[in-house]
N, C-alpha and C. Protein backbone atom coordinates (compact mmCIF):
# COMPACT_ATOMS: atom_id res chain seq x y z
N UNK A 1 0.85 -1.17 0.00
CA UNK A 1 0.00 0.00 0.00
C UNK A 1 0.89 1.23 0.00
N UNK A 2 0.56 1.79 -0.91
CA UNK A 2 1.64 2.99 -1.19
C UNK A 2 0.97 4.51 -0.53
N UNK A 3 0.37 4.91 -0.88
CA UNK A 3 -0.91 6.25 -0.50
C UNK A 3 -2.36 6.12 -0.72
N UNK A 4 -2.89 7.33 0.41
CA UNK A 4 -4.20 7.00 0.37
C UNK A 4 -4.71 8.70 -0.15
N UNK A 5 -5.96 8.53 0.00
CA UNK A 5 -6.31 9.99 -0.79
C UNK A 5 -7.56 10.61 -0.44
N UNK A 6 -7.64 11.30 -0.91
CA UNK A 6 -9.16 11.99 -0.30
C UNK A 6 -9.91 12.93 -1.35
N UNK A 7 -10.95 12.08 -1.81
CA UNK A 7 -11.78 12.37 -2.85
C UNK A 7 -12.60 13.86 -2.47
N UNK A 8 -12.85 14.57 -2.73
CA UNK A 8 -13.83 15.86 -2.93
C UNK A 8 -15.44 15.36 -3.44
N UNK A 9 -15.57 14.80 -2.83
CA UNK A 9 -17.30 14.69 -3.51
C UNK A 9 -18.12 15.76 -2.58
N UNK A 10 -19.36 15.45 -3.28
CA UNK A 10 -20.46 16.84 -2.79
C UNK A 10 -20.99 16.22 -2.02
N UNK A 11 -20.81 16.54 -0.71
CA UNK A 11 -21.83 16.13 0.33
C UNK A 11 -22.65 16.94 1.06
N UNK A 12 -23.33 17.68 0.30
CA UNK A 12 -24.38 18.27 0.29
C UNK A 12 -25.49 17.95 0.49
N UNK A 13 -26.69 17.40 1.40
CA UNK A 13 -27.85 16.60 1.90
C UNK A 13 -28.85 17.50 0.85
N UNK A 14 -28.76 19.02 0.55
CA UNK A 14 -29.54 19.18 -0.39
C UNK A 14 -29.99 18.63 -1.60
N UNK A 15 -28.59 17.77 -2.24
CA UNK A 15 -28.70 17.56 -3.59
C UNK A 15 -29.20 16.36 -3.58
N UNK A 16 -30.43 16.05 -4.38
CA UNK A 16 -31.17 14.19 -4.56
C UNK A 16 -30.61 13.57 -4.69
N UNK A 17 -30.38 12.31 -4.23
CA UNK A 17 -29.89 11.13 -5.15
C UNK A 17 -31.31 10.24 -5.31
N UNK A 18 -30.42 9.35 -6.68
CA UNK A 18 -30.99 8.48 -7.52
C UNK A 18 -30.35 7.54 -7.43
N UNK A 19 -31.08 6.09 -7.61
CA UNK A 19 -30.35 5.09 -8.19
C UNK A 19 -29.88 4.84 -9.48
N UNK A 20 -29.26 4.55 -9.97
CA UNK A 20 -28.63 4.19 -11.09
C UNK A 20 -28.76 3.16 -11.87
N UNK A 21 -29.25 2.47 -12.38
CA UNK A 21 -28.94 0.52 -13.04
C UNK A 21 -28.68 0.73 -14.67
N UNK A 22 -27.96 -0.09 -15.05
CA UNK A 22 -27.04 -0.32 -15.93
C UNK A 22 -27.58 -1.60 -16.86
N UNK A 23 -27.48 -1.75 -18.17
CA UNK A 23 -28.27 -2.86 -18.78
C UNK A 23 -28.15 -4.01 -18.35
N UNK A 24 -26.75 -4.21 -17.23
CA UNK A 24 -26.85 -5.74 -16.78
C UNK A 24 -27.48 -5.85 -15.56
N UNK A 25 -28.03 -4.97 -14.62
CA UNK A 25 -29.21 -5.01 -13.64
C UNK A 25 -27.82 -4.47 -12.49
N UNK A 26 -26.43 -4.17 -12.70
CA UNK A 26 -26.13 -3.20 -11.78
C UNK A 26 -26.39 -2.14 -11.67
N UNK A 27 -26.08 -1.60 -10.03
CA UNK A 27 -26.81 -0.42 -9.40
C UNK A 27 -25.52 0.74 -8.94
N UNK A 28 -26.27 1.72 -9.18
CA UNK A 28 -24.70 2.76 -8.62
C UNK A 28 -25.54 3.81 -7.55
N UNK A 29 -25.94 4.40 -6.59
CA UNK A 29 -26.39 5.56 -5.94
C UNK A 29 -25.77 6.95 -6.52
N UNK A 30 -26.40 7.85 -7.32
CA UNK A 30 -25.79 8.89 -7.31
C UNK A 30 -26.59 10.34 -6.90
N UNK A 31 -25.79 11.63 -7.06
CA UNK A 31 -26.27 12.55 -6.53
C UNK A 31 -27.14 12.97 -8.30
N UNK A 32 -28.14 13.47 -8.15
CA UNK A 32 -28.52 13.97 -9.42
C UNK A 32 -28.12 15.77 -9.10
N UNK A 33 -27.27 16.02 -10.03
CA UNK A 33 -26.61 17.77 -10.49
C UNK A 33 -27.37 18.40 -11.31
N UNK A 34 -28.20 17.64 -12.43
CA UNK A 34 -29.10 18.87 -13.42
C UNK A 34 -29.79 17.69 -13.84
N UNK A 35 -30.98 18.46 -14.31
CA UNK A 35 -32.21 17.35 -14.60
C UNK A 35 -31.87 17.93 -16.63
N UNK A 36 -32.00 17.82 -17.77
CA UNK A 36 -31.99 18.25 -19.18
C UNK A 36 -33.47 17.64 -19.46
N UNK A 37 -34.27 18.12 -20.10
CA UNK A 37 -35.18 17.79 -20.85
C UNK A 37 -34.89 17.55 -22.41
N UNK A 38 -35.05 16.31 -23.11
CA UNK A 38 -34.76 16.18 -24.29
C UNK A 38 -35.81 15.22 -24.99
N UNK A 39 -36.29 15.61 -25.92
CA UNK A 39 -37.33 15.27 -26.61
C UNK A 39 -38.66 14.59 -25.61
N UNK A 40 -39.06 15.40 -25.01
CA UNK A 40 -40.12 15.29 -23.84
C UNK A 40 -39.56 14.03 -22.74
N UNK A 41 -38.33 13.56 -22.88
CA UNK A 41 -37.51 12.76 -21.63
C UNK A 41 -36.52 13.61 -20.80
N UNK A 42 -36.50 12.98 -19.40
CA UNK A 42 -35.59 13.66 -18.43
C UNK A 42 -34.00 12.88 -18.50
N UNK A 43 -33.05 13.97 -19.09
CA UNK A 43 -31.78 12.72 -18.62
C UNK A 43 -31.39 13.82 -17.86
N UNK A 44 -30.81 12.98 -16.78
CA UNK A 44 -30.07 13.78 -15.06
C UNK A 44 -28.40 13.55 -15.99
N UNK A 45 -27.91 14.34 -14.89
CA UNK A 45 -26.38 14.26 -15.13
C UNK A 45 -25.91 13.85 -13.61
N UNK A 46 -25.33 13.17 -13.56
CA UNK A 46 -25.40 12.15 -12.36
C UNK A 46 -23.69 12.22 -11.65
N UNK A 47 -23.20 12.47 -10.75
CA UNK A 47 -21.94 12.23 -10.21
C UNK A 47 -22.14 10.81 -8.82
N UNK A 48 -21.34 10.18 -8.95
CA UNK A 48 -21.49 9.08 -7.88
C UNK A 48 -21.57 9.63 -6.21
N UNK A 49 -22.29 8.52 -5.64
CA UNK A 49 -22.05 8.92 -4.01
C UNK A 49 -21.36 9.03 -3.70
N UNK A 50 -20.55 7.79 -3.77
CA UNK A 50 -19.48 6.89 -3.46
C UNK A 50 -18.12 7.66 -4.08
N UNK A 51 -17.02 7.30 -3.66
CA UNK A 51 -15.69 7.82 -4.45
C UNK A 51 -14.82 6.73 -5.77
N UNK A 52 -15.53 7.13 -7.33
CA UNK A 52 -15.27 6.24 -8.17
C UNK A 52 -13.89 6.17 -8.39
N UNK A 53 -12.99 4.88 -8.47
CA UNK A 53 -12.06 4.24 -8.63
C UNK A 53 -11.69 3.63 -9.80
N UNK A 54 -10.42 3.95 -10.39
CA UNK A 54 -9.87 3.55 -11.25
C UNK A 54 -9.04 2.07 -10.89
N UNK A 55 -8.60 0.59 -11.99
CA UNK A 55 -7.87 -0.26 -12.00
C UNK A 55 -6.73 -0.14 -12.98
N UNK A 56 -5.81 -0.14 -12.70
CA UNK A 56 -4.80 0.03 -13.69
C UNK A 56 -3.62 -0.55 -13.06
N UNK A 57 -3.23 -1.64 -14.70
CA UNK A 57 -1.86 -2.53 -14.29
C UNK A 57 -0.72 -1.60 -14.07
N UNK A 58 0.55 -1.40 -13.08
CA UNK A 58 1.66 -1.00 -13.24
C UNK A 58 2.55 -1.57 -13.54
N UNK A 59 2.76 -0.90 -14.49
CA UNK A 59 4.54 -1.69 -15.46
C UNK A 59 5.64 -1.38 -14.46
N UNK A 60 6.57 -2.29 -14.45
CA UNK A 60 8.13 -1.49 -13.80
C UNK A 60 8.73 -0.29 -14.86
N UNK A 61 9.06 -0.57 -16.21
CA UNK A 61 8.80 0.70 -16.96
C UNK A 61 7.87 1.17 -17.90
N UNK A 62 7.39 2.10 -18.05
CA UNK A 62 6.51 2.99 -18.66
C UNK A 62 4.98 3.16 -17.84
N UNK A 63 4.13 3.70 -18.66
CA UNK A 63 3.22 4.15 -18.13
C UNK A 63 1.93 3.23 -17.13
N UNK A 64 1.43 3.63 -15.90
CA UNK A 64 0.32 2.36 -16.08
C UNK A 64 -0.63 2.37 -17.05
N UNK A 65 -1.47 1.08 -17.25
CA UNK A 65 -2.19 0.94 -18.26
C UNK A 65 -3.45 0.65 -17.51
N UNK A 66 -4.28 1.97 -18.14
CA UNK A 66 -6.10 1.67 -17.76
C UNK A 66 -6.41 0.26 -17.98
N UNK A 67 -7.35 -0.66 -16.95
CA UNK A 67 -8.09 -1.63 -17.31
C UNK A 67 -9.67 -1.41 -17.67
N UNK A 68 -9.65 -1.35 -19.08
CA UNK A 68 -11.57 -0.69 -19.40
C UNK A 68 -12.17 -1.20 -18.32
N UNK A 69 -12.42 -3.17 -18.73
CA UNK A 69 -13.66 -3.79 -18.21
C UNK A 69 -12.81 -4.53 -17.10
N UNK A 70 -13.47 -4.78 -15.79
CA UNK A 70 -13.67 -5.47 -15.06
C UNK A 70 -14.66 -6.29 -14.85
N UNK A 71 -14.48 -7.50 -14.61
CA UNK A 71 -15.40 -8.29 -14.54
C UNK A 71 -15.61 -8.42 -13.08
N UNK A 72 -17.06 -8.27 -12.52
CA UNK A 72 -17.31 -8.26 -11.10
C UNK A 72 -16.43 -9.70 -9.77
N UNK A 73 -16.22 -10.48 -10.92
CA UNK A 73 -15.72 -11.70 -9.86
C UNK A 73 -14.40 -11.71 -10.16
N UNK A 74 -13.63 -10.63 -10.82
CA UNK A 74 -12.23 -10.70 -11.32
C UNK A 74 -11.46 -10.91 -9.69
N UNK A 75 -10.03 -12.11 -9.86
CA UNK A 75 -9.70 -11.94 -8.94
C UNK A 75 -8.83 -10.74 -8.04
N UNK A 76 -8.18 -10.54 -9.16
CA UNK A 76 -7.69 -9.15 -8.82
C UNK A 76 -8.65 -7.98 -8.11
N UNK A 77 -9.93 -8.03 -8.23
CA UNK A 77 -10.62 -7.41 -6.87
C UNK A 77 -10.84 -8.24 -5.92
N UNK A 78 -10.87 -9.20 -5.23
CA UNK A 78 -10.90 -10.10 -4.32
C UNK A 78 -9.70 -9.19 -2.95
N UNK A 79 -8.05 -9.25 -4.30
CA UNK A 79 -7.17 -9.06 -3.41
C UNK A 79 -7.27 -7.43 -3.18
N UNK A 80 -7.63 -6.86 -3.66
CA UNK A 80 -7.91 -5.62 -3.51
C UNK A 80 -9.06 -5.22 -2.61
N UNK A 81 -10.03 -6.15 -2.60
CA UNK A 81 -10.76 -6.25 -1.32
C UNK A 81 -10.29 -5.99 0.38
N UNK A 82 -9.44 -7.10 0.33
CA UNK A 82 -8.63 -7.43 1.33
C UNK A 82 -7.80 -6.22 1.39
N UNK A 83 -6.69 -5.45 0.57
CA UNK A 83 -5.61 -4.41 1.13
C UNK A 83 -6.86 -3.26 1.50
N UNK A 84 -8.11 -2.74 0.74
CA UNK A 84 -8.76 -1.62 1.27
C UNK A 84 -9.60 -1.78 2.97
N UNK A 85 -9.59 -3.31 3.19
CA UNK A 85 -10.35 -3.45 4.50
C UNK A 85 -9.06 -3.32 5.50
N UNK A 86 -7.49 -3.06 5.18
CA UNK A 86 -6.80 -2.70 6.15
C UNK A 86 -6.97 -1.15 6.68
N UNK A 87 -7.64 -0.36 5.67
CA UNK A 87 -7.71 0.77 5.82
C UNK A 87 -9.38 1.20 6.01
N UNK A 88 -9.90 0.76 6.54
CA UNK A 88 -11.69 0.20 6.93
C UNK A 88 -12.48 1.19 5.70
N UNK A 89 -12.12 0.50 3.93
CA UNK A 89 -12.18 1.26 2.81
C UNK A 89 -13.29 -0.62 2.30
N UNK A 90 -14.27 -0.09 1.66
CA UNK A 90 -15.13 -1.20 1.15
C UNK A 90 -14.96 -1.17 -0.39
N UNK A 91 -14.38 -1.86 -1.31
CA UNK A 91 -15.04 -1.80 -2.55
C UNK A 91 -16.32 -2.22 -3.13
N UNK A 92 -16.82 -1.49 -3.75
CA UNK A 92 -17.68 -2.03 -4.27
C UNK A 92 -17.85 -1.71 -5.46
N UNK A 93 -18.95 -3.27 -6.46
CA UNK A 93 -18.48 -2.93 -7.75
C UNK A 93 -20.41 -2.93 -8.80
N UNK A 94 -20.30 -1.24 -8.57
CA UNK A 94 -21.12 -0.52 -9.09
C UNK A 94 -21.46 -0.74 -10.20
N UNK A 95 -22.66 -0.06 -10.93
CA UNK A 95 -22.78 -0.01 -12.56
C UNK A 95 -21.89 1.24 -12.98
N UNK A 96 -21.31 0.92 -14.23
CA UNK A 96 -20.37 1.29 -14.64
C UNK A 96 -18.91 1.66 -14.19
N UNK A 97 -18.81 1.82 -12.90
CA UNK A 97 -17.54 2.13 -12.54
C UNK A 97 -17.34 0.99 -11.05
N UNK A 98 -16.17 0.91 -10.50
CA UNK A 98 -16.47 0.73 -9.70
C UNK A 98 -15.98 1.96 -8.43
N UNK A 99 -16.40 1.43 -7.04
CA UNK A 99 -16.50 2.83 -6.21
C UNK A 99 -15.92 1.66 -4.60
N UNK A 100 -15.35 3.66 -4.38
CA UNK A 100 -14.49 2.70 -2.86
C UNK A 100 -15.75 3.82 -1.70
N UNK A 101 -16.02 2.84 -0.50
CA UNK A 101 -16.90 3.64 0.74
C UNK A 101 -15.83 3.61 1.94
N UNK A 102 -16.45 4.72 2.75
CA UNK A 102 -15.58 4.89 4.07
C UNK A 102 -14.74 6.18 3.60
N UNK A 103 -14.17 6.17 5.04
CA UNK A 103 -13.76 7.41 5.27
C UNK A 103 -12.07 7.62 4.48
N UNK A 104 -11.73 8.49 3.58
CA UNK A 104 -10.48 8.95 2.84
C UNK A 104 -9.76 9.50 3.93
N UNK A 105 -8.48 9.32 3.89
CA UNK A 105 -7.88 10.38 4.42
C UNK A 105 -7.45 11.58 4.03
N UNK A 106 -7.05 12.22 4.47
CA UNK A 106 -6.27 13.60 3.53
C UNK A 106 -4.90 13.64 3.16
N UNK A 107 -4.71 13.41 1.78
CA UNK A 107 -3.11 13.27 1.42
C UNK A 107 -2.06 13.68 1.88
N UNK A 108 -0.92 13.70 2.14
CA UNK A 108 -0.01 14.12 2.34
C UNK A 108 0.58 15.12 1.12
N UNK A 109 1.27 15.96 1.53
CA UNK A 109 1.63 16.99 0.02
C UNK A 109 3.00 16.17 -0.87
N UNK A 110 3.58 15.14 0.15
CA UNK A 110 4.68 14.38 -0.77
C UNK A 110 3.88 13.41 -0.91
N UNK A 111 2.80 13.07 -1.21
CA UNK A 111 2.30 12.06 -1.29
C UNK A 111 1.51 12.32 -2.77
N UNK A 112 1.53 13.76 -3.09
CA UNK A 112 0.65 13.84 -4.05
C UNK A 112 1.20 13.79 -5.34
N UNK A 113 2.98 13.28 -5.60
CA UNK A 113 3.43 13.12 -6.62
C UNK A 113 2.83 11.18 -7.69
N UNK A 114 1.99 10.86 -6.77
CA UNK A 114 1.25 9.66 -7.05
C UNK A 114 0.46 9.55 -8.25
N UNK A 115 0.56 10.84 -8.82
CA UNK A 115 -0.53 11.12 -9.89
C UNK A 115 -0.16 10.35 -11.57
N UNK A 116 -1.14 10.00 -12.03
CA UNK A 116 -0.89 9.74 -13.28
C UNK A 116 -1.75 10.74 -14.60
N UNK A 117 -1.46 10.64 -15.71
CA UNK A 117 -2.55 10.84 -16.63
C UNK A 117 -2.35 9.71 -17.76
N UNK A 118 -3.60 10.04 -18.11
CA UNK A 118 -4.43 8.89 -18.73
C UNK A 118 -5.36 9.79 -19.81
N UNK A 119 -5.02 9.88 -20.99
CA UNK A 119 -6.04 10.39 -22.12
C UNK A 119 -6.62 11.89 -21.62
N UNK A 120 -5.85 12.80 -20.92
CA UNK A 120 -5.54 13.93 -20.72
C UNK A 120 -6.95 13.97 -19.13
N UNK A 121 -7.03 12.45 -18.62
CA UNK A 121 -7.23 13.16 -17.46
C UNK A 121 -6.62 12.47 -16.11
N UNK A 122 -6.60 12.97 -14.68
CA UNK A 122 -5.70 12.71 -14.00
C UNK A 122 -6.07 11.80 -13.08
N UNK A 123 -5.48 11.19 -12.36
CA UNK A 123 -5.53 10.19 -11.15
C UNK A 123 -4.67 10.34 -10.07
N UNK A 124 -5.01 10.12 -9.06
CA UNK A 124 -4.58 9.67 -8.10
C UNK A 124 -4.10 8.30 -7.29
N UNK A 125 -3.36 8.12 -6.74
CA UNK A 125 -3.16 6.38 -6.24
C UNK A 125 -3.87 6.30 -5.29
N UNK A 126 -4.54 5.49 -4.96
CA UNK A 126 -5.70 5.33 -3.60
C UNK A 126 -4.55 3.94 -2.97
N UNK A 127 -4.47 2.89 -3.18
CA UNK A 127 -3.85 2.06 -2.80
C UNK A 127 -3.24 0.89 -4.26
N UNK A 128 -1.77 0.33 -3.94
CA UNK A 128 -1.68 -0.59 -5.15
C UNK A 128 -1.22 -1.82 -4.26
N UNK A 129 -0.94 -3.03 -5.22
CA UNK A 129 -1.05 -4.00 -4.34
C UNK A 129 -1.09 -5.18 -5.51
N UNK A 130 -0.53 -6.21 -5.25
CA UNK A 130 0.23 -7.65 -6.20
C UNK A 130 -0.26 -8.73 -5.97
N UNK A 131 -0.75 -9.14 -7.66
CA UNK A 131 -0.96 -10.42 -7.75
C UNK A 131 -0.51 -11.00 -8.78
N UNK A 132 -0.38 -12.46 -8.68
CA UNK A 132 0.57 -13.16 -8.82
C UNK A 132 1.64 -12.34 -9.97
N UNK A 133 2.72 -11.61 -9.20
CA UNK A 133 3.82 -11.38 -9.24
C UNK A 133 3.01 -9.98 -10.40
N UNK A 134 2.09 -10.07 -10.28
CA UNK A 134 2.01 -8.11 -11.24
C UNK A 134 1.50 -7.37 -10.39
N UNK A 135 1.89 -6.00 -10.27
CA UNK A 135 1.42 -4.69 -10.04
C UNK A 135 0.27 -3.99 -10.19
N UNK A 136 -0.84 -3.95 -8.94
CA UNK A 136 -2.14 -3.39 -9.97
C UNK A 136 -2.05 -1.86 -8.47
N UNK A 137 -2.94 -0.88 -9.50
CA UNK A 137 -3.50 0.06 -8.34
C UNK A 137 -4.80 0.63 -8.75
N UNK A 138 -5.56 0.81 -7.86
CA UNK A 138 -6.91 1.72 -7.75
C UNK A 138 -6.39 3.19 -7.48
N UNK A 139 -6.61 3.84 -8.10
CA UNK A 139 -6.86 5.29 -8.59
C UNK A 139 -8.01 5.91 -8.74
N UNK A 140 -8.00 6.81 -7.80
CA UNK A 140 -8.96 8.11 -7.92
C UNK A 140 -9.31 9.40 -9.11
N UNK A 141 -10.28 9.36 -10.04
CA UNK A 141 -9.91 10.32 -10.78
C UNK A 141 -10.38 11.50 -10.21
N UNK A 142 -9.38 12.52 -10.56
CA UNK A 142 -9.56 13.96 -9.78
C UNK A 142 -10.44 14.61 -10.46
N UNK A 143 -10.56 14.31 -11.78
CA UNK A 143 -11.28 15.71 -12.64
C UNK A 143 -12.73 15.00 -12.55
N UNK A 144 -13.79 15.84 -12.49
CA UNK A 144 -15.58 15.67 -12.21
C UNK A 144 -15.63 13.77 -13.07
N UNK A 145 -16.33 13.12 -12.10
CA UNK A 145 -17.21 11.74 -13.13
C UNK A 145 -18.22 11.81 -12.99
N UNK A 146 -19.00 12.26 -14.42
CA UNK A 146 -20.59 12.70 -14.37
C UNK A 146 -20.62 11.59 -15.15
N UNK A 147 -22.05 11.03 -15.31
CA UNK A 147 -23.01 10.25 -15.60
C UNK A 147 -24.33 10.67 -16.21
N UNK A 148 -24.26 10.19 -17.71
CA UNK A 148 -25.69 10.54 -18.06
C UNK A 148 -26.68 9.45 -17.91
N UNK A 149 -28.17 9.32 -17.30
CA UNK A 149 -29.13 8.57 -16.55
C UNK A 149 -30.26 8.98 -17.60
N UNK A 150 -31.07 8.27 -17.84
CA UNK A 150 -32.58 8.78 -18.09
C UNK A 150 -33.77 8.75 -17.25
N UNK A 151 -33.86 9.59 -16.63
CA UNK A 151 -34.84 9.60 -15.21
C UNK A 151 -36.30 9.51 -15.37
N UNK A 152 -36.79 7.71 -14.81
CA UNK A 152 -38.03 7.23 -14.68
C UNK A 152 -38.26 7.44 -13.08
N UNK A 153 -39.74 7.77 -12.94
CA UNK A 153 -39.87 7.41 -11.49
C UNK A 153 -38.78 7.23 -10.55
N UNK A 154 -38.09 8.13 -10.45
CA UNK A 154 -37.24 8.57 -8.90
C UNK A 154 -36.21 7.39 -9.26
N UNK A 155 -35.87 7.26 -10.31
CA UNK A 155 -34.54 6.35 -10.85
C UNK A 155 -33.98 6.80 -11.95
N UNK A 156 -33.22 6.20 -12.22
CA UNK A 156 -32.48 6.42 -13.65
C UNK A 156 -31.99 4.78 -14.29
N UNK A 157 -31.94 5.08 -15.30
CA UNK A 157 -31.38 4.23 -16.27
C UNK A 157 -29.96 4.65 -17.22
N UNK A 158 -28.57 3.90 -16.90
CA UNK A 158 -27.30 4.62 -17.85
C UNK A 158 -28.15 4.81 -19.18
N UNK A 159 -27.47 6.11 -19.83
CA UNK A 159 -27.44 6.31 -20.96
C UNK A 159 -26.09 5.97 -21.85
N UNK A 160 -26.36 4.78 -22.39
CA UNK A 160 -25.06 4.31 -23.22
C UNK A 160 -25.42 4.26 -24.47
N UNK A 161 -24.21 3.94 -25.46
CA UNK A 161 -24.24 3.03 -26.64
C UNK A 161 -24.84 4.57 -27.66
N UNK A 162 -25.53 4.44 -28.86
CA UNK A 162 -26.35 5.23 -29.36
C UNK A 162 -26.81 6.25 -29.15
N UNK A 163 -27.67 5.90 -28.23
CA UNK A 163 -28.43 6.67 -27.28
C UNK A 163 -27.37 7.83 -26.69
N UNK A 164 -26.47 7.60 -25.95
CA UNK A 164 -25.68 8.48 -25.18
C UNK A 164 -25.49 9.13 -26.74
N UNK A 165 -24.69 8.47 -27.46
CA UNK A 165 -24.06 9.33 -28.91
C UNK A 165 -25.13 10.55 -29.31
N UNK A 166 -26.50 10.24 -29.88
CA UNK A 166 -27.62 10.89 -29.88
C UNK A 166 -27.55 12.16 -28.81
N UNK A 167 -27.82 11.80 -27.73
CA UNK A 167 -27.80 13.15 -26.71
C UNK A 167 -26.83 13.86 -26.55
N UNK A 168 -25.85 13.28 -26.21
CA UNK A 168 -24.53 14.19 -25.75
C UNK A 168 -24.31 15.36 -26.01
N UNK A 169 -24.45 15.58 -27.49
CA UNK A 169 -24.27 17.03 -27.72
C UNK A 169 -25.17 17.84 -27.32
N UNK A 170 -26.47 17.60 -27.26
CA UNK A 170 -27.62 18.17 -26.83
C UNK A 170 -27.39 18.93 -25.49
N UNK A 171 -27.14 17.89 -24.57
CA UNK A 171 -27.35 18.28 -23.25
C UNK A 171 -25.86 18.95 -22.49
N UNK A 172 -24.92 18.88 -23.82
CA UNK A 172 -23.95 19.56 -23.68
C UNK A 172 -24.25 21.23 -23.79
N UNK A 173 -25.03 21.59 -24.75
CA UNK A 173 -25.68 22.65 -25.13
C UNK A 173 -26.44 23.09 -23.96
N UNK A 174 -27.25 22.29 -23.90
CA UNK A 174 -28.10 22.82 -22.60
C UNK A 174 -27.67 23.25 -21.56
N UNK A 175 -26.81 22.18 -21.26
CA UNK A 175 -25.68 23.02 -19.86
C UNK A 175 -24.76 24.00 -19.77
N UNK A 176 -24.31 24.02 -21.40
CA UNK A 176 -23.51 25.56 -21.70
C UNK A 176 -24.70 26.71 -21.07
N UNK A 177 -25.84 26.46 -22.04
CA UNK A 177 -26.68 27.76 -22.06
C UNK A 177 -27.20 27.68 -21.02
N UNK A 178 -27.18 27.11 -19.72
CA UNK A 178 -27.56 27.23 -18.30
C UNK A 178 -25.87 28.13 -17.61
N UNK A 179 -24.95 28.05 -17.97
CA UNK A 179 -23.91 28.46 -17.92
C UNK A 179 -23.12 27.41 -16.80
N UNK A 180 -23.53 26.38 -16.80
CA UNK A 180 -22.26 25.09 -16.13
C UNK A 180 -21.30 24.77 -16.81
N UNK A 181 -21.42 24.76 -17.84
CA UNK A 181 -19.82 24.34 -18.46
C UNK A 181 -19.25 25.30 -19.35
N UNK A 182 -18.02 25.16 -19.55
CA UNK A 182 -17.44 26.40 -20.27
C UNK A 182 -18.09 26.31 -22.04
């Protein structure tokens, strides 16, 4: 276990949360940030409860390498199970991402050279840790993880695949001209 970290999420009791589910019947809790109306449907823009976590192999040289998919019974979270319960840290493995619970600590300032980038955005090391004889670590990404949902009855459903392609720009627009994003 190399460093630990301390995520910035909004814990704000004002802001709703929603559940989340994903086409394979996983669930994520998130805060809903803006509701968009698009073609008489609600899609929320969704940031997690929880503090979402990155997997990525470390090489001895060059860069680490993102792992897209995880598979929920992969063993490599098993052992990663085990190093976050030394630090009373739960994984759990959400729809679409997975997410660490419990209390973060607050980094150390030499601690914060831990950072990586990855397709111009950044991470943090939360904890790394070895199996059979490779290098893996969970990473925190620093920059916002929003989520687009389509909001039924006090839930949501991910917006993926097509569908996401279809909207995106839309509700990119929308949130410019609300003035949230640059």
């Amino acid at each position: 276990m190399e460093s630990m970290s301390n995520f910035d999420s909004n814990n704000d009791s004002q802001v709703p949360t929603v559940l989340l589910k994903d086409s394979k019947g996983s669930e994520l809790l998130c805060f809903l940030e803006e509701v968009v109306p698009i073609n008489g449907l609600e899609y929320g823009l969704l940031t997690p409860v929880d503090t979402p976590v990155s997997l990525f192999r470390l090489e001895e040289e060059g860069d680490p390498e993102l792992i897209e998919t995880v598979e929920k019974n992969e063993p490599i979270l098993e052992v990663a199970d085990i190093v976050l319960q030394e630090y009373d840290l739960k994984l759990i493995r959400s729809a679409l991402t997975l997410t660490v619970v419990g209390e973060l600590e607050e980094p150390e300032p030499e601690e914060l050279e831990e950072e990586i980038e990855d397709e111009s955005e950044t991470y943090e090391l939360l904890v790394s840790f070895k199996v059979k004889e490779e290098e893996f670590g969970l990473y925190i990404p620093l920059d916002p993880f929003f989520i687009v949902g389509k909001i039924k009855e006090n839930q949501a459903v991910l917006v993926e695949g097509e569908e996401f392609d279809r909207v995106q720009k839309q509700i990119e627009k929308e949130l410019e001209d609300r003035g949230i994003t640059d």
